[in-house]
N, C-alpha and C. Protein backbone atom coordinates (compact mmCIF):
# COMPACT_ATOMS: atom_id res chain seq x y z
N UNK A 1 28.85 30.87 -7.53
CA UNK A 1 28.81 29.43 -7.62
C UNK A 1 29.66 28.95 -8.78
N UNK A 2 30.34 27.63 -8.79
CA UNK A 2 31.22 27.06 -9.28
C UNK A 2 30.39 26.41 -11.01
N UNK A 3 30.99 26.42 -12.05
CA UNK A 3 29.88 25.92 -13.43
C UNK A 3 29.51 24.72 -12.51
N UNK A 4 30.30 23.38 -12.13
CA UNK A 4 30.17 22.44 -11.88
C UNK A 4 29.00 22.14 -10.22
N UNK A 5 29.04 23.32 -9.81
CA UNK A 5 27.84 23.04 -8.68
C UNK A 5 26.57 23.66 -9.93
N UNK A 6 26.38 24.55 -10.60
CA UNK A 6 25.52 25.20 -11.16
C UNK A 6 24.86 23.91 -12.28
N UNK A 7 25.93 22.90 -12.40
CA UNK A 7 25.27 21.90 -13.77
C UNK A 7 24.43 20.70 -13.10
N UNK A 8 25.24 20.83 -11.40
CA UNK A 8 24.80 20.03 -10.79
C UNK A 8 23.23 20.29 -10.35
N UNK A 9 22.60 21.20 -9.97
CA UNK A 9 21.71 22.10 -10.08
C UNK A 9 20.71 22.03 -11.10
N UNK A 10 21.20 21.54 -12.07
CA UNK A 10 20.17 22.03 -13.51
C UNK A 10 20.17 20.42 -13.56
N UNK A 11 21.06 19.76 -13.21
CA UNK A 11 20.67 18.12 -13.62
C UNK A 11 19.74 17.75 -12.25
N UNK A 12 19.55 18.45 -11.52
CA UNK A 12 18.62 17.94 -10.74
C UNK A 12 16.83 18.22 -10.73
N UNK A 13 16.97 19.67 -11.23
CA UNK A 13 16.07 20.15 -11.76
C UNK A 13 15.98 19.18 -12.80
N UNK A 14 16.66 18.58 -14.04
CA UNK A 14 16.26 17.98 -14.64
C UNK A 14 15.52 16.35 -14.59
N UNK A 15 16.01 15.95 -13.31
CA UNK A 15 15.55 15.26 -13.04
C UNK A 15 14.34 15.16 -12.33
N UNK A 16 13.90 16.29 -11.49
CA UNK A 16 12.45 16.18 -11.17
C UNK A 16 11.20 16.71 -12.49
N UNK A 17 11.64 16.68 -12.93
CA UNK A 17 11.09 17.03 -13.95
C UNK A 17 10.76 15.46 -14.99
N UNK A 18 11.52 15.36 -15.22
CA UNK A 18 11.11 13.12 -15.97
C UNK A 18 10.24 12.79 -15.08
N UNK A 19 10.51 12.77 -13.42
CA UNK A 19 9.63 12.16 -12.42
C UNK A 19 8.30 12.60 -12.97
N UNK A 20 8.33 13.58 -13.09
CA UNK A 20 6.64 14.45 -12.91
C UNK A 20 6.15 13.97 -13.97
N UNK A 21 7.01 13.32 -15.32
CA UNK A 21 6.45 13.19 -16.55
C UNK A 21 5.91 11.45 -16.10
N UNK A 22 6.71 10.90 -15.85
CA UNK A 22 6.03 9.39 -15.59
C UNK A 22 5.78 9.31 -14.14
N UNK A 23 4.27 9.11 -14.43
CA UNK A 23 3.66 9.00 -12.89
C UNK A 23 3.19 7.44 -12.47
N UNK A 24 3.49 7.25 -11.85
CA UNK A 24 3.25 5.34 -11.61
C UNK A 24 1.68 5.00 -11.34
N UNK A 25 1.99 3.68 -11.62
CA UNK A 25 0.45 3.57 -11.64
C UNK A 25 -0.02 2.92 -10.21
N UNK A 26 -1.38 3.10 -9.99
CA UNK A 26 -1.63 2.96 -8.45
C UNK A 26 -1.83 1.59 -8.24
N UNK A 27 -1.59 0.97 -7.16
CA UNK A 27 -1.67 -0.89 -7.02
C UNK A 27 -2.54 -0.85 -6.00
N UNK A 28 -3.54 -1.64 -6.33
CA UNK A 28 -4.38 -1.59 -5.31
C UNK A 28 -4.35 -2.66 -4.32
N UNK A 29 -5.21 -3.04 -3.06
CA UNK A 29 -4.82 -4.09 -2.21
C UNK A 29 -5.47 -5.70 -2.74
N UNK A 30 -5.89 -5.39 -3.86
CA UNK A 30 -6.24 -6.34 -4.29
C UNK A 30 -4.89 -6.69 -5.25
N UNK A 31 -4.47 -5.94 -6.00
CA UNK A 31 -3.48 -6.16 -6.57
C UNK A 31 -2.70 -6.86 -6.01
N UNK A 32 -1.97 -6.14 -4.52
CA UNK A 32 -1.17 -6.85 -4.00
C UNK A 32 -1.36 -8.38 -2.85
N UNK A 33 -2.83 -8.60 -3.04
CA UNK A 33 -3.05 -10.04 -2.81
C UNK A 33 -3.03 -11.01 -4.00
N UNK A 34 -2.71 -10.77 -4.96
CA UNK A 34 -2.31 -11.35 -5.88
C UNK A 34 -0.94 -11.43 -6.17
N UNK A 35 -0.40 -10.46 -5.87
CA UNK A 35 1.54 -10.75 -6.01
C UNK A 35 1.96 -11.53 -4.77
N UNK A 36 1.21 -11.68 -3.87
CA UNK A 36 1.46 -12.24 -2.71
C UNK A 36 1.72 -14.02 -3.36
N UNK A 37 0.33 -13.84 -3.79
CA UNK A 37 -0.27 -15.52 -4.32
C UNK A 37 0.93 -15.62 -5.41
N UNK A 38 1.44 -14.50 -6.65
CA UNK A 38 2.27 -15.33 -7.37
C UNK A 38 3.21 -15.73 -6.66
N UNK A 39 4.46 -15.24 -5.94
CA UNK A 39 5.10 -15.28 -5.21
C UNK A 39 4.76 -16.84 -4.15
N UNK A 40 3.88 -16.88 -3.89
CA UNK A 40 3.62 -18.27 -3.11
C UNK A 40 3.41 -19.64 -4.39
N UNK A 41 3.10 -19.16 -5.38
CA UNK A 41 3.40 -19.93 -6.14
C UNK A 41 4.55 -20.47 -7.14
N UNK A 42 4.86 -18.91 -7.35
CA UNK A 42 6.50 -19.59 -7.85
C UNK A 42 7.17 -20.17 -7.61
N UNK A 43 6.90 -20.13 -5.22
CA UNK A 43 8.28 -20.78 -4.65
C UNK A 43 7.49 -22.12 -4.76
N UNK A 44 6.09 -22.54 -4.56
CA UNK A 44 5.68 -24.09 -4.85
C UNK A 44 6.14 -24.77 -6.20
N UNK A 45 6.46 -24.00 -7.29
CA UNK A 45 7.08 -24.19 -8.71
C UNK A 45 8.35 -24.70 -8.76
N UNK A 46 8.99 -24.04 -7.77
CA UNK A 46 10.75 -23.93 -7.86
C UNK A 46 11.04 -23.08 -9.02
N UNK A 47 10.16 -22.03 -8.86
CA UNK A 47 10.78 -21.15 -10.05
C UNK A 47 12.03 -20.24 -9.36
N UNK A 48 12.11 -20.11 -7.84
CA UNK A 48 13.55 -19.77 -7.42
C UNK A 48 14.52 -20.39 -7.08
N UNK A 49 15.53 -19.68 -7.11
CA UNK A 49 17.02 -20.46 -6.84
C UNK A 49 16.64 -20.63 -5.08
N UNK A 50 17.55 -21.82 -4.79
CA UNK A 50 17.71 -21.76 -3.06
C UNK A 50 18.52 -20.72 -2.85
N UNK A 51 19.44 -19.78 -3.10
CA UNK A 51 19.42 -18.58 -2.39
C UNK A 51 19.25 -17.50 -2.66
N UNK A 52 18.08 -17.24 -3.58
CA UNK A 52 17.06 -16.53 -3.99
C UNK A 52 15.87 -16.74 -2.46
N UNK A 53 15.81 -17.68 -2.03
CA UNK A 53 14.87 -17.90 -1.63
C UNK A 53 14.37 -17.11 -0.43
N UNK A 54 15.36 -16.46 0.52
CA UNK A 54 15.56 -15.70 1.12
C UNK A 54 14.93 -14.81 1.58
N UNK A 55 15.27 -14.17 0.68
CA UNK A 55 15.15 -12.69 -0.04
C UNK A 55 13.44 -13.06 -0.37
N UNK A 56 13.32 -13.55 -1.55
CA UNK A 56 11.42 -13.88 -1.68
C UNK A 56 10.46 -13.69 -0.77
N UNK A 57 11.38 -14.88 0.38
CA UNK A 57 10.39 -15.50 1.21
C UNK A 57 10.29 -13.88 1.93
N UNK A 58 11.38 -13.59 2.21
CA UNK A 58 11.71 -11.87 2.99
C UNK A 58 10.13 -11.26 2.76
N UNK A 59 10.41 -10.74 1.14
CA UNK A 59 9.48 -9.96 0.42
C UNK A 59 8.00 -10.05 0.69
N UNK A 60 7.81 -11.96 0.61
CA UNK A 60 6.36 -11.90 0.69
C UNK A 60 5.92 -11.95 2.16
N UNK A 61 6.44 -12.36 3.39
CA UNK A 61 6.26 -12.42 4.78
C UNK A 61 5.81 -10.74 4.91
N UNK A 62 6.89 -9.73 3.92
CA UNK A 62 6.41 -8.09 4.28
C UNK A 62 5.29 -7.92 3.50
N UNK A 63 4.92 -8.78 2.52
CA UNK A 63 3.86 -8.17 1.73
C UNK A 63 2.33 -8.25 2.66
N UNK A 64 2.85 -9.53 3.12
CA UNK A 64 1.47 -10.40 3.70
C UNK A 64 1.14 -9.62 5.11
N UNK A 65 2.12 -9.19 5.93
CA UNK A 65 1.79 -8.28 6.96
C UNK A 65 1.27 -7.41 6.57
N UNK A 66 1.68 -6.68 5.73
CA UNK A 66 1.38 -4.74 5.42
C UNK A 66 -0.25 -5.16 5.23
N UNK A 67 -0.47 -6.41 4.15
CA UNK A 67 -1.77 -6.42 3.88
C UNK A 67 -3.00 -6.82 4.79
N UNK A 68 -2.12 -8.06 5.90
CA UNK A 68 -3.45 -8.11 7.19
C UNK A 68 -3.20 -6.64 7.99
N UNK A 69 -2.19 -5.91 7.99
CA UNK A 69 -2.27 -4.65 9.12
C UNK A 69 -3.17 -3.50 7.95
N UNK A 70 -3.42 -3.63 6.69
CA UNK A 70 -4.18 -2.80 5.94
C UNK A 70 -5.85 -3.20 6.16
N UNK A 71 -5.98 -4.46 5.94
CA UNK A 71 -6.62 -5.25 6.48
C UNK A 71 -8.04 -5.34 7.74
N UNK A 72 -6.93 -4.93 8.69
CA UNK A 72 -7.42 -4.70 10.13
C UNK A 72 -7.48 -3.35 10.18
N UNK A 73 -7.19 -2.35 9.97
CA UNK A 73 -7.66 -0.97 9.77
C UNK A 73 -8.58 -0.57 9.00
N UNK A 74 -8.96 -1.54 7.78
CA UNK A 74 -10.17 -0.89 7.37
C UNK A 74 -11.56 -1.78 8.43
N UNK A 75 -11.45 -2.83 9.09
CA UNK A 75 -12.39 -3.59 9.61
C UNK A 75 -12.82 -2.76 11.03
N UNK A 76 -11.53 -1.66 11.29
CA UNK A 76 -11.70 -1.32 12.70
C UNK A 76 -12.37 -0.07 12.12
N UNK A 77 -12.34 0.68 10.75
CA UNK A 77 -13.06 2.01 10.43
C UNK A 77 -14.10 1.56 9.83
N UNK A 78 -14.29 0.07 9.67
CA UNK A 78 -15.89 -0.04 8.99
C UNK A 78 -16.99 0.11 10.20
N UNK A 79 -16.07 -0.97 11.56
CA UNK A 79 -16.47 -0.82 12.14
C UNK A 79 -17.07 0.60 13.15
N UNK A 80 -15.93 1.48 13.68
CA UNK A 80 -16.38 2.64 13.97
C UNK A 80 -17.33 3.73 13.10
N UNK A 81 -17.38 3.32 11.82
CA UNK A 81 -18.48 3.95 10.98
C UNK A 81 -20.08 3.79 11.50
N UNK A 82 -19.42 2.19 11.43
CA UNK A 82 -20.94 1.42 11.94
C UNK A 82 -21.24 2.11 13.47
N UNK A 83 -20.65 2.33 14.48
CA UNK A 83 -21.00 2.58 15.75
C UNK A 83 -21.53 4.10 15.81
N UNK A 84 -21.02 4.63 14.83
CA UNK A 84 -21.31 6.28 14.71
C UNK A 84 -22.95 6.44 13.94
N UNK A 85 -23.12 5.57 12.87
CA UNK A 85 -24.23 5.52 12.51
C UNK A 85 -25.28 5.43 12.63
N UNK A 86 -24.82 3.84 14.41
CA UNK A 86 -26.15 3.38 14.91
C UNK A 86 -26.08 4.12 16.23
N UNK A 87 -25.31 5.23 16.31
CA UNK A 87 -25.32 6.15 17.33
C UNK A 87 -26.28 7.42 16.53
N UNK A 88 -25.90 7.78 15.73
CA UNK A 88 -26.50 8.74 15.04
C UNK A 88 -28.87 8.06 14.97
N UNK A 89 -28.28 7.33 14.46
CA UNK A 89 -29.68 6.82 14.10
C UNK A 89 -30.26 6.87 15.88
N UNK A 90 -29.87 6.24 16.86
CA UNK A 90 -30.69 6.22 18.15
C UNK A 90 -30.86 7.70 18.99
N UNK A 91 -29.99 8.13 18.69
CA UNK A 91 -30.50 9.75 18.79
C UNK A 91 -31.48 10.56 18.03
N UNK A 92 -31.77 10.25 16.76
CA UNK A 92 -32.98 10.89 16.18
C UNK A 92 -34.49 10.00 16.49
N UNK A 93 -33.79 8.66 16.78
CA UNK A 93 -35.25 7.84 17.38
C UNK A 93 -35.56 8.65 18.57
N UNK A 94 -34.55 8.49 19.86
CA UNK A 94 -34.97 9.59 20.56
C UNK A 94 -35.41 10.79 20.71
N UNK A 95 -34.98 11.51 19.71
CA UNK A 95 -35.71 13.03 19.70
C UNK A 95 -37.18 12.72 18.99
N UNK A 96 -37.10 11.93 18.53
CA UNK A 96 -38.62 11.69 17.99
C UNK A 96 -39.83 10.98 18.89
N UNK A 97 -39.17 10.03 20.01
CA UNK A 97 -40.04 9.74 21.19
C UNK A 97 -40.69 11.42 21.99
N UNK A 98 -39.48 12.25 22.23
CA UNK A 98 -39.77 13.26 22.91
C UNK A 98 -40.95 14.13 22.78
């Protein structure tokens, strides 16, 4: 191997290595119903440029989906929790009629 593929190599290694040192911090979905809201408020502010606005509006239309489709997946596993439970529970009522 060539020095220059070999440095290339060690700077990459060097770089997963910083990654591993700063680990990001976790955002939760509450978090991000709140960046949603600043974002809806800045643009009621005019804290953006008109062709800034774009792009924003872009950002928060994706924020606001991800969060009703996050949303609706936990309502559909609260729900199937619930159906497993009150399935679980009417089967031990039954074995207990028997």
């Amino acid at each position: 191997m060539s020095e220059e593929a070999m440095a290339g190599e060690t700077e990459i290694v060097g770089n997963d290595a910083a990654e591993e040192q700063v680990a990001p911090e976790n955002l939760t979905l509450r978090e991000l119903d709140q960046l949603a809201q600043v974002i809806d408020l800045g643009s009621q502010r005019g804290a953006f440029r008109a062709g800034e606005l774009e792009v924003v509006g872009a950002l928060y239309n994706k924020l606001v989906a991800f969060l009703s489709y996050v949303q609706a997946q936990q309502k559909a596993a609260a729900e199937a929790a619930g159906e497993e439970v009150a399935g679980t529970e009417e089967g031990a009522e039954a074995s207990e009629g028997e």
